[in-house]
Protein backbone atom coordinates (compact mmCIF):
# COMPACT_ATOMS: atom_id res chain seq x y z
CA UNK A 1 -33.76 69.17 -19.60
CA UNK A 2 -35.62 70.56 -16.66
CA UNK A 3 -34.23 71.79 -13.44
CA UNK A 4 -32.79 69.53 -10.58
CA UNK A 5 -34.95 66.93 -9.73
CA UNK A 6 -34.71 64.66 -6.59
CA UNK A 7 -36.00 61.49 -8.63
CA UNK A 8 -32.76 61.43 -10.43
CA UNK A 9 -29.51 61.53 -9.27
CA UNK A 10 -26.36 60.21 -9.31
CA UNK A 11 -25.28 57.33 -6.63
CA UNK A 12 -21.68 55.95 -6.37
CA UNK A 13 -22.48 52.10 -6.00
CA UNK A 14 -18.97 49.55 -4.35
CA UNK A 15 -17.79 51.97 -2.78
CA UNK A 16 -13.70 50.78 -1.47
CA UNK A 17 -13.52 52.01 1.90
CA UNK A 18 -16.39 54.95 1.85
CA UNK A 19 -14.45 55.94 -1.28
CA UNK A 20 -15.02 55.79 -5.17
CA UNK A 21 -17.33 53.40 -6.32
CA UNK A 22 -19.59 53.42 -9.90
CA UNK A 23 -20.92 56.42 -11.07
CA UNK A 24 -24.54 55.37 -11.75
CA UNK A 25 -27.55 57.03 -12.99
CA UNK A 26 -30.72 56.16 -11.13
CA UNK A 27 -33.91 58.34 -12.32
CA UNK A 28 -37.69 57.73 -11.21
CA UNK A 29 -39.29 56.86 -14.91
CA UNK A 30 -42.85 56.50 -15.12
CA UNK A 31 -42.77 54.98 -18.68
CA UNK A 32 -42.56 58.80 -20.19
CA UNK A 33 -39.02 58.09 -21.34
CA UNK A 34 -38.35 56.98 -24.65
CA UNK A 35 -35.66 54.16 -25.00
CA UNK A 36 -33.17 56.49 -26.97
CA UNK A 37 -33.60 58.85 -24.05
CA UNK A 38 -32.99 56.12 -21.85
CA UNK A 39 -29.76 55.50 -23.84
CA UNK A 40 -28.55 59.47 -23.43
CA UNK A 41 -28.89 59.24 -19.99
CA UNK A 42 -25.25 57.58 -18.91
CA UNK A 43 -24.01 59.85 -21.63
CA UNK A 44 -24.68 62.67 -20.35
CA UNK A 45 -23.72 62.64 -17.25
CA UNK A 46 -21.01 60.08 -17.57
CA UNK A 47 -21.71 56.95 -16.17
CA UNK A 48 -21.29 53.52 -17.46
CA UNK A 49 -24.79 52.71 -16.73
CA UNK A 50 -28.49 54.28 -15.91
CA UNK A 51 -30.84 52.78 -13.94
CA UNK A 52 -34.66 53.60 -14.67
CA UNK A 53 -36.96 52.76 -11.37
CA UNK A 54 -40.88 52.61 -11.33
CA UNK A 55 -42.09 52.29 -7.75
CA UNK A 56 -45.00 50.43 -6.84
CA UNK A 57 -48.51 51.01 -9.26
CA UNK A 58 -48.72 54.37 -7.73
CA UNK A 59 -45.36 55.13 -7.89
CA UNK A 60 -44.97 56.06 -4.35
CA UNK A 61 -41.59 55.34 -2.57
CA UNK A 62 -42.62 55.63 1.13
CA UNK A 63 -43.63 52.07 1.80
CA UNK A 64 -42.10 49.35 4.11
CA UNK A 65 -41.09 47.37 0.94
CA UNK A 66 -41.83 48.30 -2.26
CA UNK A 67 -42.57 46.64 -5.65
CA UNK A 68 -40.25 48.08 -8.27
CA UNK A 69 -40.24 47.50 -11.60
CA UNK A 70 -36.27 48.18 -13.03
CA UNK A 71 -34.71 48.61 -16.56
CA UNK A 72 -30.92 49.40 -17.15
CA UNK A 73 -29.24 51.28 -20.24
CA UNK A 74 -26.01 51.91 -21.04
CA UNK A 75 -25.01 54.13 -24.23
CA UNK A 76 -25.46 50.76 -26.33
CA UNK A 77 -28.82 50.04 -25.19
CA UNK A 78 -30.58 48.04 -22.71
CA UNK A 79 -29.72 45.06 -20.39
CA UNK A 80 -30.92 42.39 -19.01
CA UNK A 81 -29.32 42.86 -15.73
CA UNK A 82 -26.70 44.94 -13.90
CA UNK A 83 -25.65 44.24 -10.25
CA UNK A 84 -24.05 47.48 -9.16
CA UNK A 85 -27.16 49.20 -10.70
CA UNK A 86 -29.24 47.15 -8.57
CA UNK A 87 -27.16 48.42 -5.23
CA UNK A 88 -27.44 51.77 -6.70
CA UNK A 89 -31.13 51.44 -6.83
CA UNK A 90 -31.22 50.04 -3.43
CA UNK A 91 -29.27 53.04 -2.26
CA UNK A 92 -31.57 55.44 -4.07
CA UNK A 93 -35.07 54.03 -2.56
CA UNK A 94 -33.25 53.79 0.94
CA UNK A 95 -32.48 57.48 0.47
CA UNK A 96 -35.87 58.38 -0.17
CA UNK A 97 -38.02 56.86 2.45
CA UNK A 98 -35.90 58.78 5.17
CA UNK A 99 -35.31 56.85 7.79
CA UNK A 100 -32.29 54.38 8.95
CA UNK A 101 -32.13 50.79 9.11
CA UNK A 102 -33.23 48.06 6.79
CA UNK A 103 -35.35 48.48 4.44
CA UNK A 104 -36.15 45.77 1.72
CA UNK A 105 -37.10 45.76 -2.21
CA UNK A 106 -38.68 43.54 -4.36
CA UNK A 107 -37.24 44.04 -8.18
CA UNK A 108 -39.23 43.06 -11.76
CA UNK A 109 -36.73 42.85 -14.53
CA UNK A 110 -37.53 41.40 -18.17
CA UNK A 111 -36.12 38.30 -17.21
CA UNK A 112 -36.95 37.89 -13.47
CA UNK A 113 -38.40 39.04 -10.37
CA UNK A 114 -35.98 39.14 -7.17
CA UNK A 115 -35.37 40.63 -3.37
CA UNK A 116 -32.81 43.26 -2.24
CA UNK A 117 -31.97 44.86 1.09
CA UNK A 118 -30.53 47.29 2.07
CA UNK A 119 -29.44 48.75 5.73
CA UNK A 120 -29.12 52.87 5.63
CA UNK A 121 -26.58 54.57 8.29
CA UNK A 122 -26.96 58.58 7.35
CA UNK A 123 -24.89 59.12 3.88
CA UNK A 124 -24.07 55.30 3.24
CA UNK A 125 -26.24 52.04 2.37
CA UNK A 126 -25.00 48.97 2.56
CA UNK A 127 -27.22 47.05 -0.38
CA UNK A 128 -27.12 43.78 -1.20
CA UNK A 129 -29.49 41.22 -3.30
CA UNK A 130 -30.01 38.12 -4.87
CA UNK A 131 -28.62 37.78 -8.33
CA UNK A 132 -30.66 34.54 -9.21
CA UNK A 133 -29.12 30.90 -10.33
CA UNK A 134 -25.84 31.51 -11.78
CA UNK A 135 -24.81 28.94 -14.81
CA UNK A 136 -21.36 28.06 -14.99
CA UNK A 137 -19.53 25.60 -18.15
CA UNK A 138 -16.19 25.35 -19.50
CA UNK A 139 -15.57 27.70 -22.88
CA UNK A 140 -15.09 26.01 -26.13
CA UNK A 141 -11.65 26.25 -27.87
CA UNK A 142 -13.01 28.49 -30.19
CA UNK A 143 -14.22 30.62 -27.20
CA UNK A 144 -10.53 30.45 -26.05
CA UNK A 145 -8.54 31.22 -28.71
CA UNK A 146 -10.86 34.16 -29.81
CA UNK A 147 -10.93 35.82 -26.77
CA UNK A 148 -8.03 35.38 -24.88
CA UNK A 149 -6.18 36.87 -27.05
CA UNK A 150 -7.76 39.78 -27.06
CA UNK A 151 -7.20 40.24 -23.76
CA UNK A 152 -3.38 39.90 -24.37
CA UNK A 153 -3.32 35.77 -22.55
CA UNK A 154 -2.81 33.59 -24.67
CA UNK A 155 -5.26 30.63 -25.23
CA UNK A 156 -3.13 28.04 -23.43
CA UNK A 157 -1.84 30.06 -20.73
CA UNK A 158 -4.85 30.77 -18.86
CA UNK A 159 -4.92 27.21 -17.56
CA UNK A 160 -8.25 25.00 -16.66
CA UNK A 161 -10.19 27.60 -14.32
CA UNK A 162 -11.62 29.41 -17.27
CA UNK A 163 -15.23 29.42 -17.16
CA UNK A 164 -17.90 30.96 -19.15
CA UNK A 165 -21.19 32.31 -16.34
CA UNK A 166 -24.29 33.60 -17.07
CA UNK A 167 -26.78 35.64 -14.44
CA UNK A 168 -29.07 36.69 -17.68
CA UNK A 169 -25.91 36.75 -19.67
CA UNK A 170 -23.14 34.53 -20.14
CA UNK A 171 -19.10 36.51 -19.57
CA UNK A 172 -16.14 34.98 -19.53
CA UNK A 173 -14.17 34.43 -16.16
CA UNK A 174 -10.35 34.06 -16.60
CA UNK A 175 -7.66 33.88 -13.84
CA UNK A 176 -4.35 35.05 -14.32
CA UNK A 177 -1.50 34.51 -11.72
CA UNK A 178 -1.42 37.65 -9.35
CA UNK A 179 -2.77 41.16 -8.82
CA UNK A 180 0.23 42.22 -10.65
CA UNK A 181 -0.71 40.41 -13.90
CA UNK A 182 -4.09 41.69 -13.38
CA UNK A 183 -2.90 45.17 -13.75
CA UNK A 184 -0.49 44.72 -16.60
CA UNK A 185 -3.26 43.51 -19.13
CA UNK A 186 -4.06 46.05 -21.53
CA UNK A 187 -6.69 44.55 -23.90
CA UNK A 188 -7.35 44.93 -27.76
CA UNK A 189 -10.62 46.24 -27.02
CA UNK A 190 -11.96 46.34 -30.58
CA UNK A 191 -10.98 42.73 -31.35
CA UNK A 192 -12.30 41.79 -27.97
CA UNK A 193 -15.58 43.65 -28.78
CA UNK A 194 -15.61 41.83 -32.21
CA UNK A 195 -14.87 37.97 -30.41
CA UNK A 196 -17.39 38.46 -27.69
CA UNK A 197 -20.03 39.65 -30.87
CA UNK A 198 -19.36 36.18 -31.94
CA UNK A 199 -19.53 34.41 -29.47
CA UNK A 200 -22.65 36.06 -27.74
CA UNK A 201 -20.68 37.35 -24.49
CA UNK A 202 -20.91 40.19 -22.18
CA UNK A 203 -17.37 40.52 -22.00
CA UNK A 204 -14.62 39.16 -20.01
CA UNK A 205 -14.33 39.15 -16.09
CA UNK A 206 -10.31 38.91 -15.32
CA UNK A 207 -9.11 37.66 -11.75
CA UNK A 208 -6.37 37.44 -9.46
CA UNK A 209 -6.42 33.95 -6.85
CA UNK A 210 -8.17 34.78 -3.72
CA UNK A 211 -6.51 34.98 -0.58
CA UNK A 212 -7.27 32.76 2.45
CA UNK A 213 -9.60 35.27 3.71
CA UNK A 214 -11.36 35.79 0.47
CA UNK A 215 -9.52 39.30 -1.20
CA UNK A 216 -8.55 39.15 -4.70
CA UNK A 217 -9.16 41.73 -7.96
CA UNK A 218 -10.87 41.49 -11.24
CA UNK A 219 -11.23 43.64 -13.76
CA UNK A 220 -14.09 43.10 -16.31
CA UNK A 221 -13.92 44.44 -20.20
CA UNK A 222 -17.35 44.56 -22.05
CA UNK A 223 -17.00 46.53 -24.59
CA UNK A 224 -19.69 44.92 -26.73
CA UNK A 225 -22.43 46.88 -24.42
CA UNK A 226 -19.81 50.25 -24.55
CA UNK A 227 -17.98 49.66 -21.50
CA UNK A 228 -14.00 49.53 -22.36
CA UNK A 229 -13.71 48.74 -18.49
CA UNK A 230 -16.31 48.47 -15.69
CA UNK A 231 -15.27 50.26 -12.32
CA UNK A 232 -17.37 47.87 -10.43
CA UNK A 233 -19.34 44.42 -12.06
CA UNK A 234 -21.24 42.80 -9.26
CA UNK A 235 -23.03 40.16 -11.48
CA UNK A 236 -19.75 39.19 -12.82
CA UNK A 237 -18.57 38.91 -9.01
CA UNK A 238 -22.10 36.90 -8.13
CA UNK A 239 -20.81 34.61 -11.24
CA UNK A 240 -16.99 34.06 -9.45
CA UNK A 241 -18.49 33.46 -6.31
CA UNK A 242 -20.61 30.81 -7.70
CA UNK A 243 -17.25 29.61 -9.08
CA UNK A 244 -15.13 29.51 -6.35
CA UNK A 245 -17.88 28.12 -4.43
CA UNK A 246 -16.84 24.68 -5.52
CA UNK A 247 -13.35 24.71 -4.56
CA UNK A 248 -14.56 25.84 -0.88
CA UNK A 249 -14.34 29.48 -0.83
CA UNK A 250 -17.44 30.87 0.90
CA UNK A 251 -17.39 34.61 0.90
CA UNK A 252 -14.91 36.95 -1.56
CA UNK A 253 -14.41 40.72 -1.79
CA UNK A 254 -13.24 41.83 -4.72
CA UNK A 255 -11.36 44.84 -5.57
CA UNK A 256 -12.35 46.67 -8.88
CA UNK A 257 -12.08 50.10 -10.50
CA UNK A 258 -8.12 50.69 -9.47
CA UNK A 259 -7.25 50.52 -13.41
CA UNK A 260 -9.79 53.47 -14.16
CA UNK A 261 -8.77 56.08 -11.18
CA UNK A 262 -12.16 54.93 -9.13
CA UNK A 263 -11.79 52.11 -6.57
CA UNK A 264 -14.14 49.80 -5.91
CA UNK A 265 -15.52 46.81 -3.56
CA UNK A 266 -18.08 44.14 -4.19
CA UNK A 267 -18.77 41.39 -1.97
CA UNK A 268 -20.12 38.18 -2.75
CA UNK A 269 -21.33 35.52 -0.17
CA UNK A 270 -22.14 31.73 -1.29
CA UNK A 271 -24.55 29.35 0.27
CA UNK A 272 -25.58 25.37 -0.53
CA UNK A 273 -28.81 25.41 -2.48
CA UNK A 274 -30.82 22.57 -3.88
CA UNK A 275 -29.07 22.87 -7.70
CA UNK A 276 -26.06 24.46 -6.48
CA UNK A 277 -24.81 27.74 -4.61
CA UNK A 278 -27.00 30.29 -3.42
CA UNK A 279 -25.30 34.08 -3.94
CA UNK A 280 -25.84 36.71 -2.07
CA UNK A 281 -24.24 39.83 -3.62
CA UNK A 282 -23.75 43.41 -2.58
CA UNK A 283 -21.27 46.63 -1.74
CA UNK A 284 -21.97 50.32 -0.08
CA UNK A 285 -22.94 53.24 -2.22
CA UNK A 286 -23.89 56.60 -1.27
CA UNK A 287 -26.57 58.84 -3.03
CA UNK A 288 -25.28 62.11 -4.59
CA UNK A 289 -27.22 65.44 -5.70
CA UNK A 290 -30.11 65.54 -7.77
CA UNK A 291 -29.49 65.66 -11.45
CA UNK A 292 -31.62 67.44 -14.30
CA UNK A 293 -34.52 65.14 -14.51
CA UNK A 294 -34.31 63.96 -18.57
């Protein structure tokens, strides 16, 4: 590892209140990494999740809106997606072209190319961005009664709502009854890892009922990708927007990370489309100090 380096630091992404938030890695790759460095990234310096940004075919970052091609890694390996690693990134490229206001991104993934934006007031961004068309079906009973379980519910408790959601991969959303429930679970995470194997799932994305003005909690469980608990999920949020979209609920901000010591906020804003709800998904995040470049 080399000394600190300003192309890779550390950015808390959902940040509750100008507090907490998601550790993230974010680091300025220009293809040099290999993946199993990718991979050590998050683990050494103990984040969920790394981002890994190339900027533009020059790799300059000081342009009005730049083209920026993004991978993510946890400990596991890569994804296909990651929502509060996309505000993170946000965060980071507002931080480095230096001036306030809005600035705007345009993101290539492996599975898709999309827009963020992001509005910098000196240490905090507010980022947001579009997560793409979310799917939504009801899980099979085999779905149920493997994972449920797991999470301590059981399989006929959870009532109708359940709903399995993909934005590049499919989770599991499950209500329970109150923010009190919410906090009592305490999930078998190695036979929840093993059920979601099976049935091909990021994890499971637990919520409380939203209140008329759009609050509730979640707490999402993946450890398939080595995540016991996610402080902040904001695809998983994009996914219960989508959701909640067709019972009428129009904007939600959910309250995550309260379980692991770091809290968190996501917001999620829905919006008629031609094949069903537009999302709009976001949270603040401030940039930290540069990390050893890997």
């Amino acid at each position: 590892m080399a000394g600190p380096d300003p192309t890779a630091v550390i950015v808390h992404a959902c940040l509750r209140d100008g507090v907490g938030g998601s550790p993230t890695a974010v680091v300025l790759d220009e293809d040099r990494l290999s993946d199993g460095d990718r991979r050590r990234v998050p683990v050494e310096h103990g984040t969920s999740h790394a981002v890994f940004l190339r900027v533009g075919r020059d790799g300059v970052t000081h342009q009005p809106s730049p083209s920026v091609r993004m991978r993510f890694f946890t400990s596991r390996g890569e994804l296909p997606a990651c929502g509060h690693g996309t505000v993170a990134a946000l965060a980071f490229l507002a931080a480095r072209a230096e001036t306030e206001g809005s600035h705007r991104a345009t993101f290539h993934t492996a599975v898709r190319v999309f827009d963020g934006w992001a509005v910098r007031d000196g240490a905090s961004t507010a980022a947001s961005f579009d997560p793409g068309p979310v799917s939504l079906r009801r899980p099979t009973s085999t779905e149920r009664a493997s994972v449920l379980p797991a999470l301590g519910i059981a399989a006929d408790a959870a009532g109708p709502e359940v709903r399995v959601a993909g934005v590049g991969r499919e989770r599991l959303l499950v209500p329970v009854t109150d923010r009190a429930a919410l906090a009592a679970l305490v999930p078998d995470l190695e036979r929840l890892r093993d059920a979601c194997d099976r049935a091909g799932l990021l994890g499971a994305y637990v919520y409380s009922p939203p209140s008329p003005a759009g609050t509730l909690a979640a707490r999402m469980f993946a450890p398939s990708i080595g995540v016991p608990e996610d402080i902040a999920n904001a695809n998983s949020t994009a996914c219960l927007a989508a959701h909640l979209a067709g019972q009428g609920v129009r904007e939600i901000a959910v309250d995550m990370g309260d379980a692991v010591g770091s809290p968190a906020t996501i917001t999620a804003t829905a919006h008629p489309g031609p094949s069903g709800p537009r999302i709009r998904v976001g949270g603040t995040a401030t940039t930290g100090l540069p990390l050893p470049h890997p």
